[in-house]
C-alpha atoms as a PDB file:
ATOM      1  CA  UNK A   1       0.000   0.000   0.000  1.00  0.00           C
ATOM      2  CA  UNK A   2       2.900   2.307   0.896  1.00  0.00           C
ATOM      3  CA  UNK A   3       4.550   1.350  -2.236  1.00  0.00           C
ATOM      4  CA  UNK A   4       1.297   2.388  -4.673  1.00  0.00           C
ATOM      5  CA  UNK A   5       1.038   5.511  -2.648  1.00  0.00           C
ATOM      6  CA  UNK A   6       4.845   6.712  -3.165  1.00  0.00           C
ATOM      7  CA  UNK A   7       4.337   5.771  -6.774  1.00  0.00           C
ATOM      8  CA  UNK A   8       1.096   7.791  -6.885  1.00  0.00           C
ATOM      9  CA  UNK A   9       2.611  10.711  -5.467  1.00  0.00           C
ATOM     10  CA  UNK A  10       5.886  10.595  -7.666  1.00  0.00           C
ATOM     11  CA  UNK A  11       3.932  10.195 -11.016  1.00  0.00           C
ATOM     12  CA  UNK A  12       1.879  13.155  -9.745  1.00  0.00           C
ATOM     13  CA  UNK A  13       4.989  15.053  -8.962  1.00  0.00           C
ATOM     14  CA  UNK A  14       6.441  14.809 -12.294  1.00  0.00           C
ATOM     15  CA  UNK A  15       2.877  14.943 -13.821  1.00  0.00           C
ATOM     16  CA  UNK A  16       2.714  18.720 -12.612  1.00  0.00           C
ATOM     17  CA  UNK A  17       6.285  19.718 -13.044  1.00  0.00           C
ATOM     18  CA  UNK A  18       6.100  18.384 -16.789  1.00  0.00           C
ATOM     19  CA  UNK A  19       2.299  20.007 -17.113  1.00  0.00           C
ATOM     20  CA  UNK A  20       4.220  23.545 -15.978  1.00  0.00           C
ATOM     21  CA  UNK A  21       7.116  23.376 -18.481  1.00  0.00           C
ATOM     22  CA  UNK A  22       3.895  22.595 -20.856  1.00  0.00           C
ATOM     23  CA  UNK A  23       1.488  25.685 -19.911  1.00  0.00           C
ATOM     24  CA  UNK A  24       4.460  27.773 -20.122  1.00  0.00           C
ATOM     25  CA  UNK A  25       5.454  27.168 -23.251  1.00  0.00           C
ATOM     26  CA  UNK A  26       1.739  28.257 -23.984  1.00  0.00           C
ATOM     27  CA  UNK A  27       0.914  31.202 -22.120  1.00  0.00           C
ATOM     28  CA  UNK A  28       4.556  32.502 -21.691  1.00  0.00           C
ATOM     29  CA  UNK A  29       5.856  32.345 -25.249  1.00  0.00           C
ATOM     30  CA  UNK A  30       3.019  31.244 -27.621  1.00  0.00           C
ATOM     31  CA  UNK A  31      -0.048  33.479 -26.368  1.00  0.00           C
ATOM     32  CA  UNK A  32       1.740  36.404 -26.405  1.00  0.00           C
ATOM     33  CA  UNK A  33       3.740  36.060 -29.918  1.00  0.00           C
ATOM     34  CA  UNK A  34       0.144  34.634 -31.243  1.00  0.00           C
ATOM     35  CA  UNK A  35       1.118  31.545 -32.361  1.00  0.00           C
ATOM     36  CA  UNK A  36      -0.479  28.486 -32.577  1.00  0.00           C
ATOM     37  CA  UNK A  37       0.273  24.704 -31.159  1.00  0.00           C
ATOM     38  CA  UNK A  38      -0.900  20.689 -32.257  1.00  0.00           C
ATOM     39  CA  UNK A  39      -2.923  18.386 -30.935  1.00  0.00           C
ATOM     40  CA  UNK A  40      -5.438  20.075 -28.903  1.00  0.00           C
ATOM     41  CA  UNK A  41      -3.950  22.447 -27.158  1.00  0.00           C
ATOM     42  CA  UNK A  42      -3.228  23.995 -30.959  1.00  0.00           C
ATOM     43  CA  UNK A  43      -7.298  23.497 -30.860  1.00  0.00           C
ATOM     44  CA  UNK A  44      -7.793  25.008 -28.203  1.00  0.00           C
ATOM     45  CA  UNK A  45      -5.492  28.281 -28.904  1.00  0.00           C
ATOM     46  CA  UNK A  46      -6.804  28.263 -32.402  1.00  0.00           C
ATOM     47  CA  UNK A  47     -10.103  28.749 -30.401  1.00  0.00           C
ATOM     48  CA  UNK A  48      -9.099  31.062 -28.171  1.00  0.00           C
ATOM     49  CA  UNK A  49      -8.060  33.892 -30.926  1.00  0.00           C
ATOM     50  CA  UNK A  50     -11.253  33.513 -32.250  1.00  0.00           C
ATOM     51  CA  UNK A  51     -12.920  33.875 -29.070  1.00  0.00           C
ATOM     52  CA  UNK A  52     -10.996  35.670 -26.777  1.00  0.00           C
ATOM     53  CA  UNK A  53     -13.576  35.769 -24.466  1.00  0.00           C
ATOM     54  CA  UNK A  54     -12.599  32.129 -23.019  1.00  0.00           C
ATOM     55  CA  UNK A  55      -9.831  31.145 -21.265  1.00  0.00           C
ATOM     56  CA  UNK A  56      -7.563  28.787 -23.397  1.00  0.00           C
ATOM     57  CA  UNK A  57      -7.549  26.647 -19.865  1.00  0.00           C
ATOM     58  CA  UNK A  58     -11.439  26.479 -20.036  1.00  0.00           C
ATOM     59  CA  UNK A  59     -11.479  25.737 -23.745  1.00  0.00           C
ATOM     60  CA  UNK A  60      -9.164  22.987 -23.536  1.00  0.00           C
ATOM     61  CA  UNK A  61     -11.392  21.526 -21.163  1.00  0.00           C
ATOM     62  CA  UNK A  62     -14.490  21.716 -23.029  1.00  0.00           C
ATOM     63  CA  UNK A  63     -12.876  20.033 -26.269  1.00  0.00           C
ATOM     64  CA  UNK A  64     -11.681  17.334 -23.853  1.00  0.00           C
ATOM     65  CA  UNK A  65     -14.832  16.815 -22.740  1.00  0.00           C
ATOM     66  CA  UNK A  66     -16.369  14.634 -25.834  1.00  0.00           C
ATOM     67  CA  UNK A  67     -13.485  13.022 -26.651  1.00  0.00           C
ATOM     68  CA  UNK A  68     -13.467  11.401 -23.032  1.00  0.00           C
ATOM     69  CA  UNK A  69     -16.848  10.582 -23.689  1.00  0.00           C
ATOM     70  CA  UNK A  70     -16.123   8.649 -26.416  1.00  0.00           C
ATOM     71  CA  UNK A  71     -13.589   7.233 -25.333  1.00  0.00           C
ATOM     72  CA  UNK A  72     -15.406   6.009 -22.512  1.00  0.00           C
ATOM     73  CA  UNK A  73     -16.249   2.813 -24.708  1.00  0.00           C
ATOM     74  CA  UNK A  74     -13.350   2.744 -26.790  1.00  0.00           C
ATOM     75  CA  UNK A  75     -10.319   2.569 -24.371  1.00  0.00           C
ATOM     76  CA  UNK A  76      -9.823   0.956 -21.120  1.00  0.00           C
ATOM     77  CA  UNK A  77     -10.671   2.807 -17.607  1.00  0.00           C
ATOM     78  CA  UNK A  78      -7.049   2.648 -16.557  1.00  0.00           C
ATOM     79  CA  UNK A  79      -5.738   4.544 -19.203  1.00  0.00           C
ATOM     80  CA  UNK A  80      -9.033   7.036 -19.417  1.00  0.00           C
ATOM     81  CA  UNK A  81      -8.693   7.987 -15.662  1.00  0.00           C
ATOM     82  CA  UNK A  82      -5.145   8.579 -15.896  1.00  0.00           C
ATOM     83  CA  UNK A  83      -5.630  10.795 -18.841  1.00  0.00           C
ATOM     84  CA  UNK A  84      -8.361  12.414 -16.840  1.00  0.00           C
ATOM     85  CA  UNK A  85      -6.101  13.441 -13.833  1.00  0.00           C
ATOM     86  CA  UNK A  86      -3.501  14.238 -16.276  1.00  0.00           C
ATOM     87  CA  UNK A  87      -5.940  16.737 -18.115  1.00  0.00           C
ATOM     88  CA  UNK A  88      -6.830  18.091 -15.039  1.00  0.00           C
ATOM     89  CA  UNK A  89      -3.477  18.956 -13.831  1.00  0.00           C
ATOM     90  CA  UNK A  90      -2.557  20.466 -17.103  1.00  0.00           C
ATOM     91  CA  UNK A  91      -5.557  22.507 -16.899  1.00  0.00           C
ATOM     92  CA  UNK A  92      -4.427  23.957 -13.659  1.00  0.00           C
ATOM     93  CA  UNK A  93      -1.159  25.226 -14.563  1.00  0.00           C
ATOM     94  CA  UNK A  94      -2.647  26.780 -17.378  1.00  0.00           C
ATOM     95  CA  UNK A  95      -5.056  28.817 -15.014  1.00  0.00           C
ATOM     96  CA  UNK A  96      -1.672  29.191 -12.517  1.00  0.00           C
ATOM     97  CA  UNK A  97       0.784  30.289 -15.075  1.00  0.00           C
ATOM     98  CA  UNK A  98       0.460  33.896 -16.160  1.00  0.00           C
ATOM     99  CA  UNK A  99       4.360  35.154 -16.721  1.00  0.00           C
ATOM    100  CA  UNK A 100       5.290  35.786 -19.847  1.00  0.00           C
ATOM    101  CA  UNK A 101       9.102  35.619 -21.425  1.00  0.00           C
ATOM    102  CA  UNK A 102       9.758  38.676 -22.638  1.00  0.00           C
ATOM    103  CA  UNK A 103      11.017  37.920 -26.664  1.00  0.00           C
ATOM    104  CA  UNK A 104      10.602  40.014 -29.448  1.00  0.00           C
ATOM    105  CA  UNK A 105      12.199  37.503 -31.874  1.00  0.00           C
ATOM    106  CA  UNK A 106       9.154  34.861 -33.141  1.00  0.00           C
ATOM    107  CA  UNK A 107      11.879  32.151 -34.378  1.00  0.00           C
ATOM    108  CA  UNK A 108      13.544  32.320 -30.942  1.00  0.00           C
ATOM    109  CA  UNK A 109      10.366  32.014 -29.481  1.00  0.00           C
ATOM    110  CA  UNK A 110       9.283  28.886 -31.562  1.00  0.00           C
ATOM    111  CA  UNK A 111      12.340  27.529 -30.773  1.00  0.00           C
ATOM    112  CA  UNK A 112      12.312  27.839 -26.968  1.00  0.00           C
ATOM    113  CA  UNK A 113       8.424  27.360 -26.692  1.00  0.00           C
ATOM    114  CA  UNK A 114       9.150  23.971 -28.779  1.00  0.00           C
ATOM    115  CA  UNK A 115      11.887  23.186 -26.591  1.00  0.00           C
ATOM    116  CA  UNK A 116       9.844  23.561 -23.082  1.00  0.00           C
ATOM    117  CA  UNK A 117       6.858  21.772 -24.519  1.00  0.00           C
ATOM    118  CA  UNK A 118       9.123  18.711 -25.238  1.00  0.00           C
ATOM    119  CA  UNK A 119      10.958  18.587 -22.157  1.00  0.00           C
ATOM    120  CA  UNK A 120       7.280  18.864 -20.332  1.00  0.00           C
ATOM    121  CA  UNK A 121       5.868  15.732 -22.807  1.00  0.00           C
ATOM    122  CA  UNK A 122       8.797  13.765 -22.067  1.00  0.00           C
ATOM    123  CA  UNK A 123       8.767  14.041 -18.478  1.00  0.00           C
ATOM    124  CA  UNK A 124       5.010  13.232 -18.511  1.00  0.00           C
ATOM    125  CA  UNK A 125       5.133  10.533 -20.809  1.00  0.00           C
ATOM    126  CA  UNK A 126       8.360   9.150 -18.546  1.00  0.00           C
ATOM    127  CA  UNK A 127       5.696   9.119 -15.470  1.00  0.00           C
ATOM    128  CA  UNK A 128       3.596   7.170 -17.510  1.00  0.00           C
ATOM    129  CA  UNK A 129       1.287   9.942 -17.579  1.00  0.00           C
ATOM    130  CA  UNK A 130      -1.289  11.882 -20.509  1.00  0.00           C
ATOM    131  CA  UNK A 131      -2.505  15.496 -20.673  1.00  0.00           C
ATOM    132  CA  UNK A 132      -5.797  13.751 -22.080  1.00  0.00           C
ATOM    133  CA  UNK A 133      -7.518  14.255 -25.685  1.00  0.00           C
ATOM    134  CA  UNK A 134      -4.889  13.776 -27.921  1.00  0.00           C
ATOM    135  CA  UNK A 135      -3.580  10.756 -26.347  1.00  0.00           C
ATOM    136  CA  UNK A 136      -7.017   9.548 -26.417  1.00  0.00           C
ATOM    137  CA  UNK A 137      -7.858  10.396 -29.982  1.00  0.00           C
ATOM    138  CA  UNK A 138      -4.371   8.307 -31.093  1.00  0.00           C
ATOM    139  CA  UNK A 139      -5.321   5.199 -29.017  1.00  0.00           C
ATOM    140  CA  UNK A 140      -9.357   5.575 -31.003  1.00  0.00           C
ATOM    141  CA  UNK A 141      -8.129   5.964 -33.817  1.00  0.00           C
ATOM    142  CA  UNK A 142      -5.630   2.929 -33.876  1.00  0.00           C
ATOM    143  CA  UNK A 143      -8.612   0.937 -32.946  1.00  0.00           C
ATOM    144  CA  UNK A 144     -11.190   2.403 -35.222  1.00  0.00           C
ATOM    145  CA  UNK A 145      -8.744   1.998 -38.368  1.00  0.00           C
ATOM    146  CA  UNK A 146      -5.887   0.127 -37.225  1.00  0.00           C
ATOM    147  CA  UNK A 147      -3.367   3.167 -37.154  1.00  0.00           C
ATOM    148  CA  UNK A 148      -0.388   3.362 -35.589  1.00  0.00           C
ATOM    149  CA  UNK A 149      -0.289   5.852 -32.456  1.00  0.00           C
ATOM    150  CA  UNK A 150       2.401   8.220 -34.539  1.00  0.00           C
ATOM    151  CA  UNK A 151       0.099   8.253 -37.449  1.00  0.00           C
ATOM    152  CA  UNK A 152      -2.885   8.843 -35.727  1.00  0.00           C
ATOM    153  CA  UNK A 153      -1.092  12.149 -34.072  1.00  0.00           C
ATOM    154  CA  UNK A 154       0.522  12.907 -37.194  1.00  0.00           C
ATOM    155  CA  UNK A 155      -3.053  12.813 -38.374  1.00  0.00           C
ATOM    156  CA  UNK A 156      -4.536  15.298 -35.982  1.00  0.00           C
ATOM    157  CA  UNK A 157      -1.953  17.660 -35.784  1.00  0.00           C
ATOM    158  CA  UNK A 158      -2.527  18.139 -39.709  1.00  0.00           C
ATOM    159  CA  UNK A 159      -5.967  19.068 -39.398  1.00  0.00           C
ATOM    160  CA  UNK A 160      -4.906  21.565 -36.809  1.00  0.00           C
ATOM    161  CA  UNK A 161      -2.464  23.026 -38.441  1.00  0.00           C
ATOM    162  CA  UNK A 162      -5.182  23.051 -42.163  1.00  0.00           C
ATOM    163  CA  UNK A 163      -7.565  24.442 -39.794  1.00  0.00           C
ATOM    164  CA  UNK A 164      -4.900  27.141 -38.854  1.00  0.00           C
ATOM    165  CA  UNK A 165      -3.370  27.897 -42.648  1.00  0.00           C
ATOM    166  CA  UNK A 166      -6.980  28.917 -43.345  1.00  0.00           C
ATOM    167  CA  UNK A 167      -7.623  31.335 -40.541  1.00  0.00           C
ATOM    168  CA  UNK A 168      -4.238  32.801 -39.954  1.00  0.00           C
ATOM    169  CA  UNK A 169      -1.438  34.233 -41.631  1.00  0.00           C
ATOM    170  CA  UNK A 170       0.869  31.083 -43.442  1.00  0.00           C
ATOM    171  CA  UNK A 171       3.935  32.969 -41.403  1.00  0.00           C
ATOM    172  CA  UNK A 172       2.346  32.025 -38.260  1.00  0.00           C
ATOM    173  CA  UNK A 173       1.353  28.640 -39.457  1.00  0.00           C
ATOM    174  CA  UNK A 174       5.213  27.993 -40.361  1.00  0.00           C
ATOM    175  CA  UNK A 175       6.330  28.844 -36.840  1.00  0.00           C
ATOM    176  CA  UNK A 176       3.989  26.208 -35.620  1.00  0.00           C
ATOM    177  CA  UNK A 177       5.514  23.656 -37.732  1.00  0.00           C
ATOM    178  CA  UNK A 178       9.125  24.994 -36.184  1.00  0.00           C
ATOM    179  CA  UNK A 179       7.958  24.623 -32.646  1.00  0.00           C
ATOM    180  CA  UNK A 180       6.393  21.261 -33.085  1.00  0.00           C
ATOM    181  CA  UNK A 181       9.843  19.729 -35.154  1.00  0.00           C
ATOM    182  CA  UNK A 182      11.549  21.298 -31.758  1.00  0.00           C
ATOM    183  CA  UNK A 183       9.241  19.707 -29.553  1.00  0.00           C
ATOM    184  CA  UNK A 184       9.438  16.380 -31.174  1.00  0.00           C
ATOM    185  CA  UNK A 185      13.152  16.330 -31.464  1.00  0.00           C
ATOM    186  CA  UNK A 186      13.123  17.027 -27.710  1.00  0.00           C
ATOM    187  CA  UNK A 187      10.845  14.598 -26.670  1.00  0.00           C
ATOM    188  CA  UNK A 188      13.230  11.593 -28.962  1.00  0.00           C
ATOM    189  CA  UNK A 189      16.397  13.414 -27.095  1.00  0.00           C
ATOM    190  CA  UNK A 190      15.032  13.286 -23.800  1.00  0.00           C
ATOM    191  CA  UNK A 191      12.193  10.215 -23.615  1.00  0.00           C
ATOM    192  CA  UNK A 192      14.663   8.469 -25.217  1.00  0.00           C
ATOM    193  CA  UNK A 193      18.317   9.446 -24.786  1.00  0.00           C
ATOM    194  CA  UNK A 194      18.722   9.813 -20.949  1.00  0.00           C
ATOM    195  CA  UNK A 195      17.880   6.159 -21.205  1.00  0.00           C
ATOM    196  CA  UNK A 196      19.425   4.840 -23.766  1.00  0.00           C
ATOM    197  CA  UNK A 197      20.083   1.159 -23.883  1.00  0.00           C
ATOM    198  CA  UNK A 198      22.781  -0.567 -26.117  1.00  0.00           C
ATOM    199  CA  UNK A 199      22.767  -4.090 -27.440  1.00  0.00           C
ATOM    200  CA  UNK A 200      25.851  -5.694 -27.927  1.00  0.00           C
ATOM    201  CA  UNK A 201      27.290  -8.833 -29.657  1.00  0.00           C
ATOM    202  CA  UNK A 202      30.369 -10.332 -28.316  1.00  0.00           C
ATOM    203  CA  UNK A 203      32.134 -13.061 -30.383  1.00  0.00           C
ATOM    204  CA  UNK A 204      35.664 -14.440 -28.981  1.00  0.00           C
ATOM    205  CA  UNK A 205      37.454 -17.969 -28.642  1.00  0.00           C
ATOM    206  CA  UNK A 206      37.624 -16.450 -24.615  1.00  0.00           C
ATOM    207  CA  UNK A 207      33.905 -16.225 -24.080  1.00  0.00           C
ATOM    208  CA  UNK A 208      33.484 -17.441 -20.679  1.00  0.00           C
ATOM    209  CA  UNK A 209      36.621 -15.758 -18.817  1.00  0.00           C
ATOM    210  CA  UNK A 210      34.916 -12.477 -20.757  1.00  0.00           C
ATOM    211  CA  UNK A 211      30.852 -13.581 -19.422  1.00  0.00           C
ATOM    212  CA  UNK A 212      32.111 -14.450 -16.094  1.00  0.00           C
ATOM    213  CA  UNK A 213      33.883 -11.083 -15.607  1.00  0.00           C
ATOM    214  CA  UNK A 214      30.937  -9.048 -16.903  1.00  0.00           C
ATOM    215  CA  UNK A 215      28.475 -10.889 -14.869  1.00  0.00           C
ATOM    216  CA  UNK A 216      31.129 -10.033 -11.559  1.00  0.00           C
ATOM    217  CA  UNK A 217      31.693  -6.833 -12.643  1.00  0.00           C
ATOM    218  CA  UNK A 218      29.273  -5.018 -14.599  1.00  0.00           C
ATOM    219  CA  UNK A 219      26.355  -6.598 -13.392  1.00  0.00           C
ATOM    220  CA  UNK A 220      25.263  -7.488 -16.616  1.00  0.00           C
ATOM    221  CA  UNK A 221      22.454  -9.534 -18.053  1.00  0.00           C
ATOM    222  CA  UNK A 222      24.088 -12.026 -20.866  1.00  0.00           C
ATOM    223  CA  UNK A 223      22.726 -14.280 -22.980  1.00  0.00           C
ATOM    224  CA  UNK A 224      24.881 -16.890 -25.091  1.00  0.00           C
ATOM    225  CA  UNK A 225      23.540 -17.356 -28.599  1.00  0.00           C
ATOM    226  CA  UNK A 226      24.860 -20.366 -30.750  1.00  0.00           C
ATOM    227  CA  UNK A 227      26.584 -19.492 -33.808  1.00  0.00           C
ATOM    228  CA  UNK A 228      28.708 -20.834 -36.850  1.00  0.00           C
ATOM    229  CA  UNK A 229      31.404 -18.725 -38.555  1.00  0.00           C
ATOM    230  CA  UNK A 230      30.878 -18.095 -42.123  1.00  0.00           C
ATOM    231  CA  UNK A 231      34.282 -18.444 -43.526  1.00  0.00           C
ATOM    232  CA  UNK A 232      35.460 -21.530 -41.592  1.00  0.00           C
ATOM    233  CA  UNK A 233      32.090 -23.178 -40.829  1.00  0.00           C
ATOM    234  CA  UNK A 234      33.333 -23.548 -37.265  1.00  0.00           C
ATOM    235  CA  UNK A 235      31.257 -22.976 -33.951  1.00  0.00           C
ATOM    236  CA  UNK A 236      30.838 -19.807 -31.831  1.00  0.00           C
ATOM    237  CA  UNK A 237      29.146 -18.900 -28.862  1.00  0.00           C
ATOM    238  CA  UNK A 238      27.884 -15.245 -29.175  1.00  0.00           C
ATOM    239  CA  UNK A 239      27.758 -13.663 -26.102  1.00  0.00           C
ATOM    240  CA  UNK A 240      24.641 -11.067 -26.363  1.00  0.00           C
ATOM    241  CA  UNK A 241      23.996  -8.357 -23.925  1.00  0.00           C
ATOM    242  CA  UNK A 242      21.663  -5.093 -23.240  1.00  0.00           C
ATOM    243  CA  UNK A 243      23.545  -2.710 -21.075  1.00  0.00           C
ATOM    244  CA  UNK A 244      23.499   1.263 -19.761  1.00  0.00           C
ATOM    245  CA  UNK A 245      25.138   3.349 -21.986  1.00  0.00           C
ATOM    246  CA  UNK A 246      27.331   4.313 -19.266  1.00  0.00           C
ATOM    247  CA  UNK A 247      28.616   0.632 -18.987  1.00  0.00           C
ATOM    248  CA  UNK A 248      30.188   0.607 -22.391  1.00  0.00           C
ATOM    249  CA  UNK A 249      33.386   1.910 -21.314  1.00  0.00           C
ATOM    250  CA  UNK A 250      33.781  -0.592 -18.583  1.00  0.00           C
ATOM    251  CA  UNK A 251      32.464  -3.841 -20.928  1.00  0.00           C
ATOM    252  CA  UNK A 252      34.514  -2.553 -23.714  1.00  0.00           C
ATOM    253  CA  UNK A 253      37.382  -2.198 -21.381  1.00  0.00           C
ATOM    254  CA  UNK A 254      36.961  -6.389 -19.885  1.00  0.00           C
ATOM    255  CA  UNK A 255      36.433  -7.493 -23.565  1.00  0.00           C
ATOM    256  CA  UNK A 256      39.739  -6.052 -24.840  1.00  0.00           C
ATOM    257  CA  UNK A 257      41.864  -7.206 -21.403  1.00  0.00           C
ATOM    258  CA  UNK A 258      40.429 -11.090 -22.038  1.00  0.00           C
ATOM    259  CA  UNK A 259      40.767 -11.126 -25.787  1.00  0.00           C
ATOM    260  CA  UNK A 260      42.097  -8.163 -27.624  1.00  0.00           C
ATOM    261  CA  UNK A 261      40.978 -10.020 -31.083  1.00  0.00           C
ATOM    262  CA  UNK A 262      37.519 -10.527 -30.064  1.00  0.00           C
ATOM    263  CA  UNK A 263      34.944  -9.147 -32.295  1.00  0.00           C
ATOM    264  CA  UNK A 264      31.810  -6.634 -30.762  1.00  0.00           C
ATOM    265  CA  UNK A 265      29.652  -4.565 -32.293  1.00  0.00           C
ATOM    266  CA  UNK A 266      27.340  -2.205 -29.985  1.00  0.00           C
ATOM    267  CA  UNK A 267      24.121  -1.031 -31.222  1.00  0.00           C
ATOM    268  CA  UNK A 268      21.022   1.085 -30.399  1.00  0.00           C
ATOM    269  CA  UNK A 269      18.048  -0.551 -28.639  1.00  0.00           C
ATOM    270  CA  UNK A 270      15.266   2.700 -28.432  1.00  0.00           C
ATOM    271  CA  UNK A 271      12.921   0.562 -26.786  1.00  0.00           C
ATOM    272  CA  UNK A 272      13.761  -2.154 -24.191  1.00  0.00           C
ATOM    273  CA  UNK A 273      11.095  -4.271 -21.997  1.00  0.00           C
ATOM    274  CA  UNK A 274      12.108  -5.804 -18.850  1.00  0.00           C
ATOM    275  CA  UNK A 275      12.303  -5.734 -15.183  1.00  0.00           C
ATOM    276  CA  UNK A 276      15.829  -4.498 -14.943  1.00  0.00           C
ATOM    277  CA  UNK A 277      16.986  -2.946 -18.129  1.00  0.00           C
ATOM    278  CA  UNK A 278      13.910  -1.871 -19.059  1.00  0.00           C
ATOM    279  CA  UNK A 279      14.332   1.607 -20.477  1.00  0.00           C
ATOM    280  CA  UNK A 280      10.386   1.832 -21.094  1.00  0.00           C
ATOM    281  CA  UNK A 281       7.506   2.979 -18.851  1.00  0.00           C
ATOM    282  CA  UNK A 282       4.673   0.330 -19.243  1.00  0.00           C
ATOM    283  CA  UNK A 283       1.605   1.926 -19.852  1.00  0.00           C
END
């Protein structure tokens, strides 16, 4: 019970603190320059210059509202209700956040705006939380016409942004595109990169003095692959491995000591499951 509570309240913690670099982005840099956003928070600003009467807070809310609805019957509760107190949140430090960064330059501002927005996703997503509708809409979608999740929000962020080329100027459409390329290249860099995983293949005549001294050192998951050399026909164990980036150095390091022939080749692995390596949160 303890446990589920301290996990509760430190995927709320970074729920808020991702939904504040988020709001700011919008009503620091993007509400006053007058530019727009995706997914529905481009909706809702997109919205909000044509009816400046409403809050951009309130307005996001509203155009949440029917998309929870439908997806009360299209996704499951789990992922609804988190989406729901994500939403909520977000909604909050909208209302909270009134400063504004003083920039006169719109490209900086794209850029920066772009930035914060992708650092605040990340963050959120790593918390294995959601801001709500367009989350929802992605999941729908995949299950209404068997989309993947980046196509459906590739989808929806191009009818925002038609929407926008036809009731604004194409200069402030074009910034939007620059501050969602930002935002997505900062969401890869950080979702991704502070958690980078690396696979490697290990192939040496000296394979077990090399596992043994990983597994005593490194603390290293390995897993020995049978193999047959394609020049000489004769057999190899491959040693195979998924490991920190910050354990390269070290592996490389015990690999080199025990057989300074051996052959390894490290590569990328984006997206690992598992209890220990894992680099992925499991929605």
């Amino acid at each position: 019970m303890k446990n589920r509570l301290y996990e509760w309240i430190k995927q709320t913690f970074f729920l808020v603190l991702g939904s504040a670099f988020c709001a700011f982005a919008v009503k620091g840099i993007l509400v006053p320059l007058g530019f727009i956003s995706t997914g529905l928070t481009g909706a809702s600003l997109v919205l909000y210059y044509l009816f400046p009467n409403l809050s951009v807070e309130v307005l996001y809310l509203l155009i949440n509202a029917p998309v929870f609805l439908l997806g009360w019957r299209l996704v499951s509760l789990r992922f609804l209700l988190y989406s729901l107190w994500g939403m909520l949140i977000y909604a909050l430090m909208l209302y909270l956040i009134d400063f504004q960064l003083p920039l006169s330059d719109p490209m900086l501002g794209a850029v920066i705006a772009g930035g914060l927005a992708g650092a605040g996703v990340a963050i959120i997503l790593r918390s294995y939380g959601s801001t709500g509708g367009s989350e929802i809409l992605c999941v729908i979608i995949n299950k209404l016409f068997s989309l993947s999740v980046g196509s459906g929000s590739a989808v929806i962020n191009g009818i925002v942004l038609t929407a926008s080329a036809l009731l604004f100027p194409m200069e402030t459409v074009l910034y939007a595109v620059v501050y969602a390329v930002v935002s997505m290249v900062t969401i890869d860099k950080i979702f991704y990169g502070l958690s980078e995983r690396k696979a490697t293949l290990i192939i040496s005549d000296q394979w077990q003095e090399i596992a043994k001294n990983l597994l005593g050192q490194c603390n290293v998951g390995i897993t020995k692959i049978s193999g047959k050399g394609g020049f000489q026909g004769t057999d190899k164990t491959i040693l195979y491995s998924v490991i920190n980036r910050r354990d390269i150095g070290a592996v490389k390091k015990i690999v080199l000591q025990k057989d300074p022939s051996a052959f390894m080749a490290l590569m990328t692995a984006e997206d690992v499951t598992g209890l220990r390596i894992g680099n992925q949160p499991h929605w």
